[in-house]
C-alpha atoms as a PDB file:
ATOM      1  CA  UNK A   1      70.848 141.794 208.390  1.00  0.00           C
ATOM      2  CA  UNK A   2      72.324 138.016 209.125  1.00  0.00           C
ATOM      3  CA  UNK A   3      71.111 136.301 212.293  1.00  0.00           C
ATOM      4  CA  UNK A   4      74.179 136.435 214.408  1.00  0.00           C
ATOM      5  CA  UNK A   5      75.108 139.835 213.631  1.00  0.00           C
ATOM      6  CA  UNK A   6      75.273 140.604 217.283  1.00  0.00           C
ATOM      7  CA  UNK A   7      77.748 138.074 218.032  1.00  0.00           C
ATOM      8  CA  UNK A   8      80.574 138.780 215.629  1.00  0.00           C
ATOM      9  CA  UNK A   9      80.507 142.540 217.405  1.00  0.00           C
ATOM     10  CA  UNK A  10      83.701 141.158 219.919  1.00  0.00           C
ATOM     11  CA  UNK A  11      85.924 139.448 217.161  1.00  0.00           C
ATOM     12  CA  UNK A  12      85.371 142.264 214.845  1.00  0.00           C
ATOM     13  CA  UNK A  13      86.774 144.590 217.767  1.00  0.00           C
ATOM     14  CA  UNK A  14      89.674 142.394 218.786  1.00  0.00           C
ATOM     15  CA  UNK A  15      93.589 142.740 217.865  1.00  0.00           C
ATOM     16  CA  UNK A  16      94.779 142.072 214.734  1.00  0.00           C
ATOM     17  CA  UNK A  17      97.827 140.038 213.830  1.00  0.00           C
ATOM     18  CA  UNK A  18     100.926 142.054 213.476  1.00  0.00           C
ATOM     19  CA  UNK A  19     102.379 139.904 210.940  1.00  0.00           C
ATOM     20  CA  UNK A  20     103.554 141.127 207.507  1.00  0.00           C
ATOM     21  CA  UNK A  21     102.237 139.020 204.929  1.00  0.00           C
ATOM     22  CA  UNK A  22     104.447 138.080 201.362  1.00  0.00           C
ATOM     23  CA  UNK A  23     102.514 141.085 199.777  1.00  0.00           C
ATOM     24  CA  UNK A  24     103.526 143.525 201.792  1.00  0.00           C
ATOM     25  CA  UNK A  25     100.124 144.061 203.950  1.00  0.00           C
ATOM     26  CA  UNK A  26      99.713 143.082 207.011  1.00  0.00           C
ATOM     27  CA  UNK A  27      97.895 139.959 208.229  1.00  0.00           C
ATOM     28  CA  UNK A  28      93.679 140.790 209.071  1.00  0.00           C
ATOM     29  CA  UNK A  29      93.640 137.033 211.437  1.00  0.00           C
ATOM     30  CA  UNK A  30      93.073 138.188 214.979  1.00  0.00           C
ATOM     31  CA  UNK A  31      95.586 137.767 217.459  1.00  0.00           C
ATOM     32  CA  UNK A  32      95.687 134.618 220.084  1.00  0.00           C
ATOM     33  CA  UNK A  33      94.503 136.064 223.372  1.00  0.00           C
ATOM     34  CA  UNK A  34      97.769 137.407 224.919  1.00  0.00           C
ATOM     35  CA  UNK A  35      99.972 137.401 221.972  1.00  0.00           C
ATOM     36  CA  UNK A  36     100.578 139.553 219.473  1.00  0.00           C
ATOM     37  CA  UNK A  37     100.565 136.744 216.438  1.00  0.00           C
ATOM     38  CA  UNK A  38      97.677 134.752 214.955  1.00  0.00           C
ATOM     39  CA  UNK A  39      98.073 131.145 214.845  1.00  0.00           C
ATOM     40  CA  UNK A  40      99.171 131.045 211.926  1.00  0.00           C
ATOM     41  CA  UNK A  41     101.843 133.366 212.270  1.00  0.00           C
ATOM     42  CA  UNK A  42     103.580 131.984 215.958  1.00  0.00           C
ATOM     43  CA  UNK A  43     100.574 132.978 218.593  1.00  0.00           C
ATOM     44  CA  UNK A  44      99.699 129.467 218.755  1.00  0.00           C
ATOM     45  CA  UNK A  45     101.646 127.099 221.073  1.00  0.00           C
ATOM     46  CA  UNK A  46     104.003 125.294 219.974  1.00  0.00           C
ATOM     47  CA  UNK A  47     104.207 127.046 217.125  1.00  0.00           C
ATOM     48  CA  UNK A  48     108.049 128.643 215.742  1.00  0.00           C
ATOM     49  CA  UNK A  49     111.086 127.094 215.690  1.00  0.00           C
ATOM     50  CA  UNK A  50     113.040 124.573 218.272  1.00  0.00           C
ATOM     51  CA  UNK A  51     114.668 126.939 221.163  1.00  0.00           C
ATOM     52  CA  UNK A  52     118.475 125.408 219.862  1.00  0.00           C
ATOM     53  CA  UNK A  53     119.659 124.582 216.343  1.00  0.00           C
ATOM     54  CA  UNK A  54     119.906 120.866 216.761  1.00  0.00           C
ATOM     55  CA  UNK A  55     120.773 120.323 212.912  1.00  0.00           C
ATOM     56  CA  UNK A  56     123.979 122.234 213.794  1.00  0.00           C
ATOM     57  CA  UNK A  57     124.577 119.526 216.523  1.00  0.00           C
ATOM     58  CA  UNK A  58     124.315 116.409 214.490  1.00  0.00           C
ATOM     59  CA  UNK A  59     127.541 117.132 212.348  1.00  0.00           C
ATOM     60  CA  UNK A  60     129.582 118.665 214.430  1.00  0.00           C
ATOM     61  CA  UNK A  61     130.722 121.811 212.118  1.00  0.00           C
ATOM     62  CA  UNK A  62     130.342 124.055 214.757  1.00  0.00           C
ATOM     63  CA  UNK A  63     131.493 123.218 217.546  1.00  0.00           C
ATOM     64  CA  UNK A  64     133.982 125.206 219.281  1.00  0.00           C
ATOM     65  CA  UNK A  65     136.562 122.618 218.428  1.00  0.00           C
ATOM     66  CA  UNK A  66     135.907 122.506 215.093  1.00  0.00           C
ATOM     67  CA  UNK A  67     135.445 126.496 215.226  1.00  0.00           C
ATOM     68  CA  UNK A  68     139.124 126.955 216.556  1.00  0.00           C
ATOM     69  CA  UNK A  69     140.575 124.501 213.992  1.00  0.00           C
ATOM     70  CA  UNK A  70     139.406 126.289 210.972  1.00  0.00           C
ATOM     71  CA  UNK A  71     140.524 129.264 212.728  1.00  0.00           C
ATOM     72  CA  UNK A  72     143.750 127.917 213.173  1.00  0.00           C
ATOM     73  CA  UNK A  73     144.196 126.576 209.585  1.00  0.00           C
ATOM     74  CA  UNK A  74     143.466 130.541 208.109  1.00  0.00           C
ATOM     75  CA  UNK A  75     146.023 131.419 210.199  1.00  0.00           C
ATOM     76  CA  UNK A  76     148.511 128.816 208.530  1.00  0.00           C
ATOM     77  CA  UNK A  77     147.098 129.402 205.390  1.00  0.00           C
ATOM     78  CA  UNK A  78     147.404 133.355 205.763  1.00  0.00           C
ATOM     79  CA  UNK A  79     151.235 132.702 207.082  1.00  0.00           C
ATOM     80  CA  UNK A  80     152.124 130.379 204.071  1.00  0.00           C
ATOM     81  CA  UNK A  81     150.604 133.502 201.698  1.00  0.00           C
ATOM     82  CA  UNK A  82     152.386 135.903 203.503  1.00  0.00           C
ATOM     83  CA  UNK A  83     156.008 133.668 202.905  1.00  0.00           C
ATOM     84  CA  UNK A  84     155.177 132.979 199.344  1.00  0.00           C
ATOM     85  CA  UNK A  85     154.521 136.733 198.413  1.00  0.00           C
ATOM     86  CA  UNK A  86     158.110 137.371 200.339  1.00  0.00           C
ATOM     87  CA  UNK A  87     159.490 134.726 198.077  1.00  0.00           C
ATOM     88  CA  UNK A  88     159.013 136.587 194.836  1.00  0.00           C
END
């Protein structure tokens, strides 16, 4: 028996990560006090992604401007369709 066998007796009995790891198993690290994750796997702060999609932001595709204009230009696109196939 190891020398610090009596001290491992409260991380051996505390939660496990709920994470599914890639094979299929789920993750043995013990969750951060209060979570449900390890650190590893979003329990730790600061951990996860940014609370809004900034990359989104920075070009402008979808904006609600640029949302209604593609919207718009199905529309004439479906219309134009719609006349050609009348055409024939």
């Amino acid at each position: 028996m190891s020398g610090h066998s009596g001290t491992t007796g409260p991380m051996r009995a505390s939660p496990r990560c709920g994470a599914k790891t890639r094979s299929g198993g789920s993750c043995r690290a013990p969750a951060v006090h209060g979570k449900t994750r390890c650190r590893m796997h979003g329990g730790a702060k600061g951990s996860g992604a940014p609370r809004a999609n900034r990359n989104a932001r920075k070009h402008g595709l979808f904006t609600r401007d640029a949302i209604a204009e593609r919207r718009w230009i199905r529309e004439v696109l479906g219309d134009v369709r719609r006349l050609l196939e009348g055409m024939k």
